[in-house]
Protein backbone atom coordinates (compact mmCIF):
# COMPACT_ATOMS: atom_id res chain seq x y z
CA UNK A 1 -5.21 24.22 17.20
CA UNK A 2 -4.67 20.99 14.98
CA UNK A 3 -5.31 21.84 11.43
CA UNK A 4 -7.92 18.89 9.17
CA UNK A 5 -4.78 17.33 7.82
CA UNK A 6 -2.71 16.66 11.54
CA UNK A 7 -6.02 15.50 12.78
CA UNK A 8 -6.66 12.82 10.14
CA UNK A 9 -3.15 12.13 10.59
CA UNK A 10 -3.77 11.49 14.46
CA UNK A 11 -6.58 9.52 14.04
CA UNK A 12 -5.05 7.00 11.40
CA UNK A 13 -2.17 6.73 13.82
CA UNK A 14 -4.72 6.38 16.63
CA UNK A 15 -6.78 3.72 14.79
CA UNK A 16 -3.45 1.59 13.75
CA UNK A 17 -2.57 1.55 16.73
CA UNK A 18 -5.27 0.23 18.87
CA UNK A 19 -5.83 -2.58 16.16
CA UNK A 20 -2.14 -3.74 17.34
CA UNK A 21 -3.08 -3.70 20.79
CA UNK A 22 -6.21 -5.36 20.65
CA UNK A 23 -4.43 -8.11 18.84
CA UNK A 24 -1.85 -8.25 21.52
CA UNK A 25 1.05 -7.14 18.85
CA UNK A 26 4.15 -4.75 20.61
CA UNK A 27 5.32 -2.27 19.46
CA UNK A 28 7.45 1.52 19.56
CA UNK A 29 6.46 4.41 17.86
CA UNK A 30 8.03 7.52 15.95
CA UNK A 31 10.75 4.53 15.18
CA UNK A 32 14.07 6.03 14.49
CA UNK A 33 15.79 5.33 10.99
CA UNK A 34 18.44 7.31 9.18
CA UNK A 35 17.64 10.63 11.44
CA UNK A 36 13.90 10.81 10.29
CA UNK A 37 11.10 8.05 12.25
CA UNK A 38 9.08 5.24 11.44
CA UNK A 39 4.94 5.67 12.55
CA UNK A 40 5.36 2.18 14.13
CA UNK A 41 7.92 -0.44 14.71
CA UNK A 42 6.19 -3.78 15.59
CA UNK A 43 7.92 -5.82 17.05
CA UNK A 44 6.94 -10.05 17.35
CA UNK A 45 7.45 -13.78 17.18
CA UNK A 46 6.93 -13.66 13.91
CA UNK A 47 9.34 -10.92 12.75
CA UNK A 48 9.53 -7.41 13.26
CA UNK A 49 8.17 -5.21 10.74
CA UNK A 50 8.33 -1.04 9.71
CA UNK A 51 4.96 0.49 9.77
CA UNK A 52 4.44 3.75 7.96
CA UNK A 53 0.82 5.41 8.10
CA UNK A 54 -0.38 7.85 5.63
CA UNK A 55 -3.92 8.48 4.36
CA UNK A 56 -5.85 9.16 0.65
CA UNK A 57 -7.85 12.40 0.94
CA UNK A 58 -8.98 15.02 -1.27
CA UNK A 59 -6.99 17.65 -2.69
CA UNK A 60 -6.92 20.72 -2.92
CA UNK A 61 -9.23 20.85 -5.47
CA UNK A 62 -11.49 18.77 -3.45
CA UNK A 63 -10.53 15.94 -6.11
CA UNK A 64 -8.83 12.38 -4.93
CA UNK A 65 -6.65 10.37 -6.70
CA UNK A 66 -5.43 7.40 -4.99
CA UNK A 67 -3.33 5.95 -7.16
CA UNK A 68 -1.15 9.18 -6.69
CA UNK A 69 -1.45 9.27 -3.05
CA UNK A 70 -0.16 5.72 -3.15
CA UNK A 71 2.67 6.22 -5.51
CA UNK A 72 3.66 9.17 -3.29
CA UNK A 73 3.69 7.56 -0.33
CA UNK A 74 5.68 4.60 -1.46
CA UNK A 75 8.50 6.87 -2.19
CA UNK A 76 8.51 8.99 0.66
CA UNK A 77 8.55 5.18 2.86
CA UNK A 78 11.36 4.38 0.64
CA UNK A 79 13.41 7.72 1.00
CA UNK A 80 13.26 7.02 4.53
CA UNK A 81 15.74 3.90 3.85
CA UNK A 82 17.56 5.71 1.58
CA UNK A 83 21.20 5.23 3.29
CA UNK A 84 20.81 1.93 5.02
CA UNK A 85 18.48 -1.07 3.28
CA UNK A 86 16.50 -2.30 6.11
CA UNK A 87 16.63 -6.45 6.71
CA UNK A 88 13.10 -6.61 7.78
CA UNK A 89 9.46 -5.62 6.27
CA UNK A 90 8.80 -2.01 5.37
CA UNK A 91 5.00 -1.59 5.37
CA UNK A 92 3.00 1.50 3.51
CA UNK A 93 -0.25 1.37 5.62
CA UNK A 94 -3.24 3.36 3.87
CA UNK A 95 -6.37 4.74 5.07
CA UNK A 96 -9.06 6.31 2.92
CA UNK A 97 -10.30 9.39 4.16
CA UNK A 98 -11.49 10.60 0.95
CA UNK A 99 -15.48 11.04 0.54
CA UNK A 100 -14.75 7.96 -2.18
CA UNK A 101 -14.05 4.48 -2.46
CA UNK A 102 -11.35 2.86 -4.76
CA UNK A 103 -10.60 -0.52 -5.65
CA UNK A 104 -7.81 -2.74 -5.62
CA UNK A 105 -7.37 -2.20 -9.06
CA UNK A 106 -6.08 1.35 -8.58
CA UNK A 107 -3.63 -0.10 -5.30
CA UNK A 108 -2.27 -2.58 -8.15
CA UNK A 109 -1.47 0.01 -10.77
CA UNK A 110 -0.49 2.69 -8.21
CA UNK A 111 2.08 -0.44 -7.19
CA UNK A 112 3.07 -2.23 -10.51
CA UNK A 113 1.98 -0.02 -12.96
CA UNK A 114 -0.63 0.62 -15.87
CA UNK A 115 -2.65 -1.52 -17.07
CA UNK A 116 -4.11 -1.33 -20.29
CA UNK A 117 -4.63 -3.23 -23.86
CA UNK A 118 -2.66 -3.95 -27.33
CA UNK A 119 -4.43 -2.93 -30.25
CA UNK A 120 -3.75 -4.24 -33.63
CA UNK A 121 -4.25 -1.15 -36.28
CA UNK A 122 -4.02 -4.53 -39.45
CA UNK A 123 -6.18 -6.58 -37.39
CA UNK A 124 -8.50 -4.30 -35.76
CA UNK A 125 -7.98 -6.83 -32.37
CA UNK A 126 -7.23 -6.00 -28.88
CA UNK A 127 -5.78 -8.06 -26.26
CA UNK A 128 -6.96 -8.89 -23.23
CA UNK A 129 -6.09 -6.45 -20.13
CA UNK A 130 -2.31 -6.68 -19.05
CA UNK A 131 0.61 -4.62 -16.90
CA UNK A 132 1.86 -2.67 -19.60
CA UNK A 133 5.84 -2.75 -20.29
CA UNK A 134 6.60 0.41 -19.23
CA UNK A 135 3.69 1.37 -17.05
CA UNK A 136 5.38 4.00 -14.61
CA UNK A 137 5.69 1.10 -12.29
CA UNK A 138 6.60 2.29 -8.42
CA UNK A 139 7.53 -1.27 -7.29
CA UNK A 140 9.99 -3.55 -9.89
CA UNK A 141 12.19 -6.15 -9.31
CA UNK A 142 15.48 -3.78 -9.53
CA UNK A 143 13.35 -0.56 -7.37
CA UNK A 144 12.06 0.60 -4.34
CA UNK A 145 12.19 -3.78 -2.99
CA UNK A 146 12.55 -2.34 0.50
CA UNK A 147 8.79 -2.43 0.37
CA UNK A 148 7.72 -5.39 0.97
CA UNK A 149 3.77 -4.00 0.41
CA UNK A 150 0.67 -1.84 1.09
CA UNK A 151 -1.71 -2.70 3.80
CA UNK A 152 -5.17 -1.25 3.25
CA UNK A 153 -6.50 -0.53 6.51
CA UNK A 154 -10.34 -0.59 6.93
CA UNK A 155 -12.62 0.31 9.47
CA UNK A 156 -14.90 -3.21 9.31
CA UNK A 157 -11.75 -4.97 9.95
CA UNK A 158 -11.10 -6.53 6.53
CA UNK A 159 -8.05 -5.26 5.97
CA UNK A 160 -6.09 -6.08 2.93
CA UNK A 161 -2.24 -6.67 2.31
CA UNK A 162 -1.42 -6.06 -1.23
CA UNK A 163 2.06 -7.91 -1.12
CA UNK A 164 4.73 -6.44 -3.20
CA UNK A 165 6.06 -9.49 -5.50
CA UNK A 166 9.54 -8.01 -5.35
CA UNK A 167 10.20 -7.25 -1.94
CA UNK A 168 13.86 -8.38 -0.32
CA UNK A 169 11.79 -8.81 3.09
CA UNK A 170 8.78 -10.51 2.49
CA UNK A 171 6.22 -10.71 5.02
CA UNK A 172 4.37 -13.45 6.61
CA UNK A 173 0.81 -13.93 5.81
CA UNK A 174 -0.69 -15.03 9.00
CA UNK A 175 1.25 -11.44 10.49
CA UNK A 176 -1.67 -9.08 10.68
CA UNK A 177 -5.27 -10.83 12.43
CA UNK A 178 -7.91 -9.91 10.53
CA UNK A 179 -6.50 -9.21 6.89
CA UNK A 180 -6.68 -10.52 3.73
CA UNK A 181 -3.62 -11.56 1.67
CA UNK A 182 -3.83 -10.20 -2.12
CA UNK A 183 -1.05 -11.79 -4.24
CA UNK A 184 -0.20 -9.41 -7.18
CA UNK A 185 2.22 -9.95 -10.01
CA UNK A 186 2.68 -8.47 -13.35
CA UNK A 187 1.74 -11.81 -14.91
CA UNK A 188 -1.88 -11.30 -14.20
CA UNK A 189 -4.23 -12.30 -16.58
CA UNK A 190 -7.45 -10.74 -17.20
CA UNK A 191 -9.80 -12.41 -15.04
CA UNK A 192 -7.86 -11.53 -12.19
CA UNK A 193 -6.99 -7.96 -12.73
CA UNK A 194 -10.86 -7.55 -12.90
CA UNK A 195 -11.19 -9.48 -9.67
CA UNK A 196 -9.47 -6.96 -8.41
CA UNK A 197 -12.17 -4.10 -8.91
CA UNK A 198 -14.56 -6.19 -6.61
CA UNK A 199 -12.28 -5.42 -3.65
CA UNK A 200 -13.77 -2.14 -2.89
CA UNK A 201 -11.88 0.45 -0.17
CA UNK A 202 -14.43 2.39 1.14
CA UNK A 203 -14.34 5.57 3.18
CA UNK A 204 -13.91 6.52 7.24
């Protein structure tokens, strides 16, 4: 009998992958690379991208973090290419299982690091919100640029692509039907990192 965690597994797989074939996109799955697979390998006109599926749920504790499922996933995508750089797209694709939304504040910050504020102790002034230097960033422009980003998979089919700024395999916009295209840098100013808590990830 499948344990909770293979069957959420199965069904992200399952849901991924009759979104590609309603839209008519090929593909192989379990995709070999370096002796361990790929979820999906699609393959089409307008490139041919890595697909990796993973999930946020809660923990153990029955708490979810996101940002840390994120984070984790990234690496184990990257670990994957770990003795040969791939020369096309390497996708994280997320689903939220979790009894919780998050935003795409937390997919920014799981991707580029913390954000927070400078405060003055002479002045008593704080600036506005910004990537912080060293923020524990998972994606920089000298790490982990295999990924080219995450791909927030929704069940309303608005889907998201949080594209990663540094990637050495950048992917098309117009790739997945049905998606959204969020362009994050570490340059972001404070009206847009708080336009990014209005794009809400809700739960299966």
């Amino acid at each position: 009998m499948l344990d909770s965690l293979e069957m959420k597994t199965n069904k992200s797989e399952e849901l991924f992958e009759t979104y590609l074939q309603d839209h008519n996109m090929n593909f192989e799955k379990a995709y070999p690379v370096n002796n361990k697979n790929v979820d999906f390998y699609i393959k089409s006109e307008r490139g041919n991208v890595f697909c990796d599926v993973k999930e946020v749920r809660h923990s153990k504790k029955n708490e979810i973090d996101a940002y840390d499922y994120i984070r984790k996933d990234i690496q184990k995508l990257r670990e994957k290419f770990k003795n040969k750089r791939p020369s096309e797209p390497a996708l994280l694709v997320t689903f939220n299982f979790s009894s919780q939304f998050f935003t795409g504040y937390t997919v920014a910050r799981a991707m580029l690091g913390d954000i927070g504020i400078t405060y003055n102790k002479v002045t008593i002034e704080t600036s506005d919100l910004h990537f912080l230097p060293k923020g524990n960033a998972k994606l920089t422009s000298k790490h982990n640029r295999v990924i080219s980003g995450v791909f927030i998979f929704q069940e309303n089919n608005n889907h998201y692509l949080f594209k990663n700024p540094f990637a050495e395999n950048p992917i098309a916009d117009n790739y997945f039907p049905a998606t959204s295209i969020i362009e994050i840098d570490r340059s972001l100013d404070n009206n847009n990192i708080m336009k990014l808590t209005n794009i809400h990830i809700w739960s299966y």
